[in-house]
PDB file of N, CA and C in Angstrom:
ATOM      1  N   UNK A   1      10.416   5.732   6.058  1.00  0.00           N
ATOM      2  CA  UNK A   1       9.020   5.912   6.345  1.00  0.00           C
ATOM      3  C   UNK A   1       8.203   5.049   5.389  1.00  0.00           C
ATOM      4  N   UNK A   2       6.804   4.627   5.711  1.00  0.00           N
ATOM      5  CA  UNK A   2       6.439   3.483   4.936  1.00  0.00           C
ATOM      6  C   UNK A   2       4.789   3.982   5.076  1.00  0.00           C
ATOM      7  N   UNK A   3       4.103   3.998   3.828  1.00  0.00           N
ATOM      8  CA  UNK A   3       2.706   4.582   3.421  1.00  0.00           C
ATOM      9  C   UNK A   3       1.888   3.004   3.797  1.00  0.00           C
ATOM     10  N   UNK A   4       0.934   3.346   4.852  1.00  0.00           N
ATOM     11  CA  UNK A   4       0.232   2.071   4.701  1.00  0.00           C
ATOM     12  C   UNK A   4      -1.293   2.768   4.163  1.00  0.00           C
ATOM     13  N   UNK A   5      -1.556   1.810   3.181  1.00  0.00           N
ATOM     14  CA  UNK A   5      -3.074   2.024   2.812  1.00  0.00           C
ATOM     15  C   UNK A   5      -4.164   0.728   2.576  1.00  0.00           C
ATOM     16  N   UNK A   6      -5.218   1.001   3.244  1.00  0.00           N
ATOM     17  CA  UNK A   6      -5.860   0.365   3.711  1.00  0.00           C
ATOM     18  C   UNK A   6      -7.416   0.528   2.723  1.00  0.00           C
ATOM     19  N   UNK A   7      -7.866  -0.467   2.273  1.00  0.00           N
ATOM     20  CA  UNK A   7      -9.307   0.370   1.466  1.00  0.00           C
ATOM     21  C   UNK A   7     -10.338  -0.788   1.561  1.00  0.00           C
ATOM     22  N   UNK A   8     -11.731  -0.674   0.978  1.00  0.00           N
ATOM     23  CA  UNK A   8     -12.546  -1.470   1.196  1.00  0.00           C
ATOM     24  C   UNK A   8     -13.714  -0.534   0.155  1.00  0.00           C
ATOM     25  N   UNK A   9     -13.525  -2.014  -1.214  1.00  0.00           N
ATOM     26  CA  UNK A   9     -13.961  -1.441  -2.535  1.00  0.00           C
ATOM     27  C   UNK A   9     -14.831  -2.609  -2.565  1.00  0.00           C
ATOM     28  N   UNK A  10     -16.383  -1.632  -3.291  1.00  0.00           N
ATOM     29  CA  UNK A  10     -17.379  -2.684  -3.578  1.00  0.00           C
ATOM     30  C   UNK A  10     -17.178  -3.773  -4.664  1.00  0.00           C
ATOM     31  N   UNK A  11     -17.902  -5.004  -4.538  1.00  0.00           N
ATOM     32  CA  UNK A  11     -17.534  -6.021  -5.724  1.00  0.00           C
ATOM     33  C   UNK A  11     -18.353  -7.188  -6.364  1.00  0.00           C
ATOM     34  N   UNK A  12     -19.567  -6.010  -6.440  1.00  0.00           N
ATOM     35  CA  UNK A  12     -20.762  -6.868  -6.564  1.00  0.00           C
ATOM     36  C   UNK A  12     -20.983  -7.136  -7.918  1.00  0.00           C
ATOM     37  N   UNK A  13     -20.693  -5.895  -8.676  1.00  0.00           N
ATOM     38  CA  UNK A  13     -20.761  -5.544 -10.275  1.00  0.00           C
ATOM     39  C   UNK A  13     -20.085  -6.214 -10.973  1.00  0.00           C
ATOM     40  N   UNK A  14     -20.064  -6.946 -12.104  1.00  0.00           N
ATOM     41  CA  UNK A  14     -18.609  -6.915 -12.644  1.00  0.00           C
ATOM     42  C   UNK A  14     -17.961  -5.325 -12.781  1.00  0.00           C
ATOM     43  N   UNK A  15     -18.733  -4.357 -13.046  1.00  0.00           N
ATOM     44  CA  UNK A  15     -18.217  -3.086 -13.193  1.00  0.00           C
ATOM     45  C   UNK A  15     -17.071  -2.949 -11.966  1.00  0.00           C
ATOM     46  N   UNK A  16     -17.823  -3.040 -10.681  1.00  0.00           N
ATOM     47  CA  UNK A  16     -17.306  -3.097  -9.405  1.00  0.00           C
ATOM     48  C   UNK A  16     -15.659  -4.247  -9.345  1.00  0.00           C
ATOM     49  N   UNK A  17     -16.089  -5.167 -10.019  1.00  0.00           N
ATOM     50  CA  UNK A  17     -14.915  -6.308  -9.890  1.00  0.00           C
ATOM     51  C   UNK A  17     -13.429  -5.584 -10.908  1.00  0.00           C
ATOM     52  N   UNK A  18     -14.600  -5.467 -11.491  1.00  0.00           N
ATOM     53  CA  UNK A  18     -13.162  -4.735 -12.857  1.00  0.00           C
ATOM     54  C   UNK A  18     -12.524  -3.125 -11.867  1.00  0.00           C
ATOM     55  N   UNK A  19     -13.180  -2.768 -11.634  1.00  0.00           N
ATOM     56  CA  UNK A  19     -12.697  -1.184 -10.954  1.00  0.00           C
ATOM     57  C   UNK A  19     -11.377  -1.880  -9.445  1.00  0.00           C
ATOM     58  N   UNK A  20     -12.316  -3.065  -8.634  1.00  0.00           N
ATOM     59  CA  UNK A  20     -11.293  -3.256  -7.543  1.00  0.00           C
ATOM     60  C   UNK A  20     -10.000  -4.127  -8.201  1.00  0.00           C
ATOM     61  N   UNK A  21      -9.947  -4.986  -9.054  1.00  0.00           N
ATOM     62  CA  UNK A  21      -8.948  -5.007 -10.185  1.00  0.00           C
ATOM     63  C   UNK A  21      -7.900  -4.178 -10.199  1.00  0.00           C
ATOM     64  N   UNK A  22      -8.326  -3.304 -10.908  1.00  0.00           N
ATOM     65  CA  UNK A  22      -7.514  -1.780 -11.606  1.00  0.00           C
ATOM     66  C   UNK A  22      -7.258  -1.435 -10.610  1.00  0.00           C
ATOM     67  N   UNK A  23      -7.569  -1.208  -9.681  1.00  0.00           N
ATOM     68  CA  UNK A  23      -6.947  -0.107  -8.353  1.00  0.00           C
ATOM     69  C   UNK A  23      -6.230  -0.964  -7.624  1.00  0.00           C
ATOM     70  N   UNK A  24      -5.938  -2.418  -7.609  1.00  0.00           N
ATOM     71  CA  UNK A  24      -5.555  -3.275  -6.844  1.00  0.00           C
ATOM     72  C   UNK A  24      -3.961  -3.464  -7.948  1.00  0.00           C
ATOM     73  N   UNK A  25      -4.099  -3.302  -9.148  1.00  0.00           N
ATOM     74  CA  UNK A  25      -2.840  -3.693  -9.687  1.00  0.00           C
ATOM     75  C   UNK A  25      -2.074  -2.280 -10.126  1.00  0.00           C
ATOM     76  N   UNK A  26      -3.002  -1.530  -9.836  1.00  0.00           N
ATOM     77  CA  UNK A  26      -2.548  -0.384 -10.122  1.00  0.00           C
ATOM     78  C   UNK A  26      -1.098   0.272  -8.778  1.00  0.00           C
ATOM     79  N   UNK A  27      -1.898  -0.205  -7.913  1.00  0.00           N
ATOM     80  CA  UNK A  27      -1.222  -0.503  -6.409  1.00  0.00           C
ATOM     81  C   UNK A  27       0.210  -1.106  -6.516  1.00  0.00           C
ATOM     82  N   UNK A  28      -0.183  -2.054  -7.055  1.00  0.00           N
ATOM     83  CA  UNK A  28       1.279  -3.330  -7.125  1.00  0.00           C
ATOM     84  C   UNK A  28       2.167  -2.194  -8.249  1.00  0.00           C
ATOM     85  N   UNK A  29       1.717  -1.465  -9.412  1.00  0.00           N
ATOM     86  CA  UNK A  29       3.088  -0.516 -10.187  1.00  0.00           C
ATOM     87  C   UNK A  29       3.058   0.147  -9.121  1.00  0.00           C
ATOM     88  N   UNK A  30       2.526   0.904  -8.396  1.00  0.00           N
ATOM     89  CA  UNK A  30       3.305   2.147  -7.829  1.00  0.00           C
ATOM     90  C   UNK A  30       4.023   1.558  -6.663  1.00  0.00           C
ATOM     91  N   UNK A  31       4.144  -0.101  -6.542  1.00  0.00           N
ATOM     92  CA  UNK A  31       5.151  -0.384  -5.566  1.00  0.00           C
ATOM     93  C   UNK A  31       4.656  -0.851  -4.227  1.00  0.00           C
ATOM     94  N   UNK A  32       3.630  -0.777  -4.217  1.00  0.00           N
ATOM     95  CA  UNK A  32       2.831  -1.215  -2.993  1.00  0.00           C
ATOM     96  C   UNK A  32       2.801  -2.979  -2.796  1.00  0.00           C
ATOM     97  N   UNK A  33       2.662  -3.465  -1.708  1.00  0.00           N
ATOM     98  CA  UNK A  33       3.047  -4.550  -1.311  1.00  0.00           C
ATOM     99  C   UNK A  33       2.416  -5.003  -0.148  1.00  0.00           C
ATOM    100  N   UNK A  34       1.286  -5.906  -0.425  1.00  0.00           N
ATOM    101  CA  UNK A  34      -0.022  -6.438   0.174  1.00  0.00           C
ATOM    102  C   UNK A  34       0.879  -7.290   1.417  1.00  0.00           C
ATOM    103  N   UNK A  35       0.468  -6.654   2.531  1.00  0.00           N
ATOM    104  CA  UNK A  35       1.018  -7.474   4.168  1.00  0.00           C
ATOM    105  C   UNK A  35      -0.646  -7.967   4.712  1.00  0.00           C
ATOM    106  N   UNK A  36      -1.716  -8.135   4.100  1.00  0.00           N
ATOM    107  CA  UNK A  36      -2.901  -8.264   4.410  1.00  0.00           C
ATOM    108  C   UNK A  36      -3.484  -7.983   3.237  1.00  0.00           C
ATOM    109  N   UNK A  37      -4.819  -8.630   3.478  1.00  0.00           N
ATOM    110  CA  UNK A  37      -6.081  -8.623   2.383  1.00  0.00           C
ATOM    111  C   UNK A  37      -6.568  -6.768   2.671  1.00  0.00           C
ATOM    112  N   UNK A  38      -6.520  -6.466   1.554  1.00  0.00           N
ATOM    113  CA  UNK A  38      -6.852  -5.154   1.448  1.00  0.00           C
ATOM    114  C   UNK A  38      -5.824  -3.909   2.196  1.00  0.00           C
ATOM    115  N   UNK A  39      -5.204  -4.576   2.600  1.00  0.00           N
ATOM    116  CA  UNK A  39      -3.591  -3.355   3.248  1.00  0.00           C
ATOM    117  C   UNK A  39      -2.900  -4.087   2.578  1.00  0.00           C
ATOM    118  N   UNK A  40      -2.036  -2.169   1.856  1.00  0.00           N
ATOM    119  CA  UNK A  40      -1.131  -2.798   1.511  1.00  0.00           C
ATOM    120  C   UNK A  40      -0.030  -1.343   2.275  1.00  0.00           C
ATOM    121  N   UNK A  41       1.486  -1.828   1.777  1.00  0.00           N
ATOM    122  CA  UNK A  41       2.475  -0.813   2.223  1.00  0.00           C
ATOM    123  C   UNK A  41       3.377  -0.887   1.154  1.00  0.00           C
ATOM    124  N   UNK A  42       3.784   0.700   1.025  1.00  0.00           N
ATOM    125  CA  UNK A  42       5.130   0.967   0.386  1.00  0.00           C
ATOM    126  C   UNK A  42       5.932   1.884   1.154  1.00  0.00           C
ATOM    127  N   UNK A  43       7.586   1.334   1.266  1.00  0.00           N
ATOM    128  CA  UNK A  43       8.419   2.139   2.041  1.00  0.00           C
ATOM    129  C   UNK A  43       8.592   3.330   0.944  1.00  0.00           C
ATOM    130  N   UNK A  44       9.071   4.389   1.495  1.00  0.00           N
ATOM    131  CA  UNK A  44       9.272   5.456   0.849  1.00  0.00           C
ATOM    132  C   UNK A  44      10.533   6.150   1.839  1.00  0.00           C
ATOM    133  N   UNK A  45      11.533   6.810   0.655  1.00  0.00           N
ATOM    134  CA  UNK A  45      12.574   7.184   0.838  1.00  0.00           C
ATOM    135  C   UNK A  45      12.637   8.783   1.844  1.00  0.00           C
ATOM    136  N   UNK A  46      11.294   9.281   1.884  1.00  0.00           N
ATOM    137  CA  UNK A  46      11.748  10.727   2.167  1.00  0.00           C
ATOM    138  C   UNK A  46       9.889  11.229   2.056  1.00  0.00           C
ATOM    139  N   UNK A  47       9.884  12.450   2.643  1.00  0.00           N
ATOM    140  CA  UNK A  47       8.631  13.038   2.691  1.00  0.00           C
ATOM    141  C   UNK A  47       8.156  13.752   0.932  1.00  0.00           C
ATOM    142  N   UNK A  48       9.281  14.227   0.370  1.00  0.00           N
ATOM    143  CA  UNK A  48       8.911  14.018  -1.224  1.00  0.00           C
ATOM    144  C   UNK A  48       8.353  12.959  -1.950  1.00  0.00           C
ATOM    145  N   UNK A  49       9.159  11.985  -1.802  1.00  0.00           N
ATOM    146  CA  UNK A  49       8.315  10.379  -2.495  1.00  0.00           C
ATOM    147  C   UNK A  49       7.391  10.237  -1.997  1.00  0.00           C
ATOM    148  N   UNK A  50       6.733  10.555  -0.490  1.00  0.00           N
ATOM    149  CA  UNK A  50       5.519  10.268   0.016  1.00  0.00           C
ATOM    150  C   UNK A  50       4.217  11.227  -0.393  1.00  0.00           C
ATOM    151  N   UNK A  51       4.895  12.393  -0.785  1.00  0.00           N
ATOM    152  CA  UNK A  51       4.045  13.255  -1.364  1.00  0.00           C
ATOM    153  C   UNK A  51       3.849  13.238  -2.712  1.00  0.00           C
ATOM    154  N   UNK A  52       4.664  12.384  -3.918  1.00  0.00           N
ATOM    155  CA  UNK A  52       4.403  12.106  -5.079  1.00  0.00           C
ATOM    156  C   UNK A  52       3.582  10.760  -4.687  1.00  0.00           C
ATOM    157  N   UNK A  53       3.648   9.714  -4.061  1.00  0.00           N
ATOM    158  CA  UNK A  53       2.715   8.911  -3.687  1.00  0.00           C
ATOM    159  C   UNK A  53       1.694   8.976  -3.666  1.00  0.00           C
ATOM    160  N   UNK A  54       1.234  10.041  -2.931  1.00  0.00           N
ATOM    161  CA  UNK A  54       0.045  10.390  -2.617  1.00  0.00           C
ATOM    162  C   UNK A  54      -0.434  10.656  -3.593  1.00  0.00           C
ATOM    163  N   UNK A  55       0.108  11.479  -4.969  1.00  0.00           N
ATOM    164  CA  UNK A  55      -0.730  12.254  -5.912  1.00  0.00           C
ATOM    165  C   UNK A  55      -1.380  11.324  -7.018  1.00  0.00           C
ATOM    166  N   UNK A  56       0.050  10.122  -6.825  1.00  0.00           N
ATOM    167  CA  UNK A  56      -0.239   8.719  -7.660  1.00  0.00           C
ATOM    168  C   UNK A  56      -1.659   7.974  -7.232  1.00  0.00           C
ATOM    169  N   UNK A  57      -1.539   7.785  -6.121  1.00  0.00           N
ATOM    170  CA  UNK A  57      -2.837   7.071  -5.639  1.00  0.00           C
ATOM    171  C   UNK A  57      -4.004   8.126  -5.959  1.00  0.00           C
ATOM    172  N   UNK A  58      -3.848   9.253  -5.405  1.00  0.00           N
ATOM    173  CA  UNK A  58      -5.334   9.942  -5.604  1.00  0.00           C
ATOM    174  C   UNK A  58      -5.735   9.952  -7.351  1.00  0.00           C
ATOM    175  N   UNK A  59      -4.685   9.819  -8.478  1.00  0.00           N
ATOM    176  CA  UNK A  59      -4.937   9.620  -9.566  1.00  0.00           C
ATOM    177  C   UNK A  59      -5.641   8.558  -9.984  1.00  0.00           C
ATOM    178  N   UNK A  60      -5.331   7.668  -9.080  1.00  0.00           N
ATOM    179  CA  UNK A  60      -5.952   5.813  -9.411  1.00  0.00           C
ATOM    180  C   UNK A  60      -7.444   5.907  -8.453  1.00  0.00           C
ATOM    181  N   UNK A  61      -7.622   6.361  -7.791  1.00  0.00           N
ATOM    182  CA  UNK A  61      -8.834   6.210  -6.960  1.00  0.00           C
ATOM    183  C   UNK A  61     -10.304   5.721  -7.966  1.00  0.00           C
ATOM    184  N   UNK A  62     -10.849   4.185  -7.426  1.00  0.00           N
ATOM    185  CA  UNK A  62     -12.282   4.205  -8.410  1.00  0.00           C
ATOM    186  C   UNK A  62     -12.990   4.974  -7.883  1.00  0.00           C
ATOM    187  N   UNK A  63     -14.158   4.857  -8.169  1.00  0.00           N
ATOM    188  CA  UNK A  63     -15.307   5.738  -8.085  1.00  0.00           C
ATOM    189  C   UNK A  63     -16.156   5.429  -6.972  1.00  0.00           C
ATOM    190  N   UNK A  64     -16.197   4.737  -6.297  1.00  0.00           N
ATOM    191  CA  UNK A  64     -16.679   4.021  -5.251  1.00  0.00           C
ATOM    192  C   UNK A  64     -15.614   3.243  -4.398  1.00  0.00           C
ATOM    193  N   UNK A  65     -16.499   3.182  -2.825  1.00  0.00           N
ATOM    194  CA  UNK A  65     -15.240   2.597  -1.599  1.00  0.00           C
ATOM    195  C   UNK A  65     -14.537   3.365  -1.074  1.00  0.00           C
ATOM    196  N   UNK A  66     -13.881   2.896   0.173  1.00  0.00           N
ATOM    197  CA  UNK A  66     -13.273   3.716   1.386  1.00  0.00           C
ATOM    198  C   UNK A  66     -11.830   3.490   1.050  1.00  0.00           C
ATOM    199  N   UNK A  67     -11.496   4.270   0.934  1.00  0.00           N
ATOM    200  CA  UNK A  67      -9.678   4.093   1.130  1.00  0.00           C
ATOM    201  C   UNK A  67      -8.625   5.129   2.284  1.00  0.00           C
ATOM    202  N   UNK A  68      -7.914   4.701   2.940  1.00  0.00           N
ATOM    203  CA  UNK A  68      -7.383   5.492   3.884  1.00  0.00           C
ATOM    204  C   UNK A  68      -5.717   5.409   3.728  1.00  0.00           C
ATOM    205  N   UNK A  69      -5.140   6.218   4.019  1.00  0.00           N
ATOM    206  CA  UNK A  69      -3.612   5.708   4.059  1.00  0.00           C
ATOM    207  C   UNK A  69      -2.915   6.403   5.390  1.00  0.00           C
ATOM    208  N   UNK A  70      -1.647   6.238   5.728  1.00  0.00           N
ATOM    209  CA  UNK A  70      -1.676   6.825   6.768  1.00  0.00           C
ATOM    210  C   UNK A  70       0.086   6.676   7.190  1.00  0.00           C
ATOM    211  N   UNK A  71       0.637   7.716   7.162  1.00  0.00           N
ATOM    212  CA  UNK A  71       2.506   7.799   7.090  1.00  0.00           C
ATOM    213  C   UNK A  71       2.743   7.339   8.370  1.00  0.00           C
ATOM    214  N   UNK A  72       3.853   6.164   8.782  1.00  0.00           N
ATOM    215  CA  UNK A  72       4.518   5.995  10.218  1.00  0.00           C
ATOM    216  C   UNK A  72       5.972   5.472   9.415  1.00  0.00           C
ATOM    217  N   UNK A  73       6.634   6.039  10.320  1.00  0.00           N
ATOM    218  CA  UNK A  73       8.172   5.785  10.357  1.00  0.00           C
ATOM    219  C   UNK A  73       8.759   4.377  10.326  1.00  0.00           C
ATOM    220  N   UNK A  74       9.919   4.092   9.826  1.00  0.00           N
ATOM    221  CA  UNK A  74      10.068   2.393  10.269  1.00  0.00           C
ATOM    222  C   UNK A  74      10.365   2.042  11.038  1.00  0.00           C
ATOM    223  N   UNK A  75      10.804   2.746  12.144  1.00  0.00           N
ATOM    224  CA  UNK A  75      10.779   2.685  13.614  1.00  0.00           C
ATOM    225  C   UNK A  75       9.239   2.108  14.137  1.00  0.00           C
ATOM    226  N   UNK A  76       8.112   2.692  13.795  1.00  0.00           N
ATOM    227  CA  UNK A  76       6.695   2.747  14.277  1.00  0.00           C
ATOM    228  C   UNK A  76       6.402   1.541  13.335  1.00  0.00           C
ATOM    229  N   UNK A  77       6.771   1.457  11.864  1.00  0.00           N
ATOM    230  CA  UNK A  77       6.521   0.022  11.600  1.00  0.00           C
ATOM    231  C   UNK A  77       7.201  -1.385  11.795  1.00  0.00           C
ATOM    232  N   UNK A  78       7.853  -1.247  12.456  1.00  0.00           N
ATOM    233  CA  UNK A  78       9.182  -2.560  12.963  1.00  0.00           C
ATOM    234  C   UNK A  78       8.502  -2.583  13.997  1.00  0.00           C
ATOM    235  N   UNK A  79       8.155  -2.170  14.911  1.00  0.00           N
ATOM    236  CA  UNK A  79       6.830  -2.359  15.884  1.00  0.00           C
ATOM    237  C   UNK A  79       5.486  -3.165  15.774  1.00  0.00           C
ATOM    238  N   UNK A  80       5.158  -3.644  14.510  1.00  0.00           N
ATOM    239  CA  UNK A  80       4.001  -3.822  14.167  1.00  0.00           C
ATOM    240  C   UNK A  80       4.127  -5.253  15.159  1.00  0.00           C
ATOM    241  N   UNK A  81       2.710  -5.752  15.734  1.00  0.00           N
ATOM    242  CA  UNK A  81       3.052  -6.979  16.363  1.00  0.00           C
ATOM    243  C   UNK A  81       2.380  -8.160  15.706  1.00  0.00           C
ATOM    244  N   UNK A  82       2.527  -8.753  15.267  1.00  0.00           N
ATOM    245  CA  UNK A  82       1.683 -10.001  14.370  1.00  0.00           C
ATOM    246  C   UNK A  82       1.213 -10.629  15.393  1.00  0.00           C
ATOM    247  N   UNK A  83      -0.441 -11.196  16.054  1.00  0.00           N
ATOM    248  CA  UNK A  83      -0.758 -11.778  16.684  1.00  0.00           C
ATOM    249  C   UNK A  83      -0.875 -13.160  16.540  1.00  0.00           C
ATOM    250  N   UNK A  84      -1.413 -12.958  14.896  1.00  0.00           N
ATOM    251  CA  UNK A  84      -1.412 -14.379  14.097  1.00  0.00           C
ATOM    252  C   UNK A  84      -1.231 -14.418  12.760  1.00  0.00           C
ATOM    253  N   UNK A  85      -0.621 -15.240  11.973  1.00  0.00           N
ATOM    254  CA  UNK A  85       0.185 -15.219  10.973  1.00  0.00           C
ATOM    255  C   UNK A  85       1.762 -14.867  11.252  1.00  0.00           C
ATOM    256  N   UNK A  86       1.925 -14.859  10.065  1.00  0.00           N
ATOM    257  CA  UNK A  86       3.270 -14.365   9.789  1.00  0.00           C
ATOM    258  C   UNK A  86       3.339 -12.783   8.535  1.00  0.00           C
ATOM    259  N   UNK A  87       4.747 -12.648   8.805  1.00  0.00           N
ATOM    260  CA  UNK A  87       4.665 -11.459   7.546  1.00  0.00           C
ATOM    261  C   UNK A  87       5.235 -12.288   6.357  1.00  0.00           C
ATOM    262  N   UNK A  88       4.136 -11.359   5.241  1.00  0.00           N
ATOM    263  CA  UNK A  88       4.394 -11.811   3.915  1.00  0.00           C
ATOM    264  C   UNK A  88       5.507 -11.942   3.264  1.00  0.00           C
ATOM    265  N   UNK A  89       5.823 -12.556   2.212  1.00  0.00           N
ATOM    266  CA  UNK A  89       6.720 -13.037   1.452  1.00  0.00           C
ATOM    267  C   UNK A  89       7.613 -11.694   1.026  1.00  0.00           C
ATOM    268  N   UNK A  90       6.531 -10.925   0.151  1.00  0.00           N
ATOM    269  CA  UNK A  90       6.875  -9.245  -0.076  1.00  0.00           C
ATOM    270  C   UNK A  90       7.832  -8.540   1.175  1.00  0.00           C
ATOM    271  N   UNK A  91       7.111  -8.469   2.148  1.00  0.00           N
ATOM    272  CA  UNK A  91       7.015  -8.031   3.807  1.00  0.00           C
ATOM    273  C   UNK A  91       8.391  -8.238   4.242  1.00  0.00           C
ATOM    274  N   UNK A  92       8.708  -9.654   4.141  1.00  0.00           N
ATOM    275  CA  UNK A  92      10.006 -10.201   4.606  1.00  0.00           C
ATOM    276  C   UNK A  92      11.366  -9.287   3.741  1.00  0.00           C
ATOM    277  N   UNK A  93      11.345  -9.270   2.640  1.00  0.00           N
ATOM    278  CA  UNK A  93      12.258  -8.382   2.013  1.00  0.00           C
ATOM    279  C   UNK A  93      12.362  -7.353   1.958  1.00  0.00           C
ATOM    280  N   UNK A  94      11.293  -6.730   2.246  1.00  0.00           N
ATOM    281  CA  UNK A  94      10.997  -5.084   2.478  1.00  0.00           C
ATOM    282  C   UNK A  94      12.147  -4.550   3.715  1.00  0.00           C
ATOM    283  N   UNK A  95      13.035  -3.542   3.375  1.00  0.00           N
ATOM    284  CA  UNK A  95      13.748  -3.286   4.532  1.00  0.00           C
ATOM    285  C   UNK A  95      14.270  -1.600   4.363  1.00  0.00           C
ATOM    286  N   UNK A  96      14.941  -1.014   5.432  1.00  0.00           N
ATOM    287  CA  UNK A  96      15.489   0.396   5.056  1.00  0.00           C
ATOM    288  C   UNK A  96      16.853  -0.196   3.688  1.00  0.00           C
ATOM    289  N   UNK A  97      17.387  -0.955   4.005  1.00  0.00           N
ATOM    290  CA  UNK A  97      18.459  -1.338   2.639  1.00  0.00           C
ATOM    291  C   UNK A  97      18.088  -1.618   1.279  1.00  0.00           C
ATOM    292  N   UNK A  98      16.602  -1.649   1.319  1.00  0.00           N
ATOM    293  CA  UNK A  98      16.276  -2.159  -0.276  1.00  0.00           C
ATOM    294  C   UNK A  98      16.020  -0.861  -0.904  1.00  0.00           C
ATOM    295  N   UNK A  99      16.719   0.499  -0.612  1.00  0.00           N
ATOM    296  CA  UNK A  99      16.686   1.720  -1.482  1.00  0.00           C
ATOM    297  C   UNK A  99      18.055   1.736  -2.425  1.00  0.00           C
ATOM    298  N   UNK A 100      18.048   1.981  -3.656  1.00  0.00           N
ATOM    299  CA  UNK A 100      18.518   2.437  -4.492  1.00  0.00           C
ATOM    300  C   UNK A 100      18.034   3.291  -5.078  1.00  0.00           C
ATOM    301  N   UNK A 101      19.030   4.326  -5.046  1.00  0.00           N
ATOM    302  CA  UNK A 101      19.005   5.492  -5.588  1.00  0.00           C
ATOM    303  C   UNK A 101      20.146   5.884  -6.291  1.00  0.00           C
ATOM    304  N   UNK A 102      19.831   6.472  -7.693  1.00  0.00           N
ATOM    305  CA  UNK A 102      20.807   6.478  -9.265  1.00  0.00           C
ATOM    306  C   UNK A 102      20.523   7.852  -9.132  1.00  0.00           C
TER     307      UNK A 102
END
């Protein structure tokens, strides 16, 4: 299953620039992996990791801006249809085999 989240943070401020910053790299530690400007996705192993996910992100949230996320299976994301472009560099390696678990 794979968390896509999607947001749209103001960036007028430097305050504003520094906040979409932080929430943008904050994104990249918890594993997230930009397939588009402002979407990004992380696969997740199980409905537990998706629910520690969640608690991660709502911890990082700035103070301002829309953010949405939204759980589909990798069945429902191997579906996705690219009209134009290609998938990202990240994207391309992303697969059900890239889990390790110790």
């Amino acid at each position: 299953m794979n968390i896509l989240l999607f947001y749209d943070l103001p960036t007028i401020t430097k305050n504003d620039q520094r906040n979409f910053n932080k929430f943008r790299n904050n994104l990249i530690k918890l594993g997230f992996i930009m397939i588009q400007e402002s979407v990004y996705m992380k696969p997740c192993y199980n409905h537990d990791w998706v629910k520690r996910t969640k608690i991660r992100i709502k911890q990082i949230l700035p103070e301002k801006g829309d953010i949405r996320i939204i759980i589909v299976t990798n069945k429902q994301y191997s579906e996705i249809e690219i009209l134009k472009g290609r998938k990202s560099l990240q994207e391309s390696y992303t697969n059900d085999e890239d889990f390790l678990i110790i």
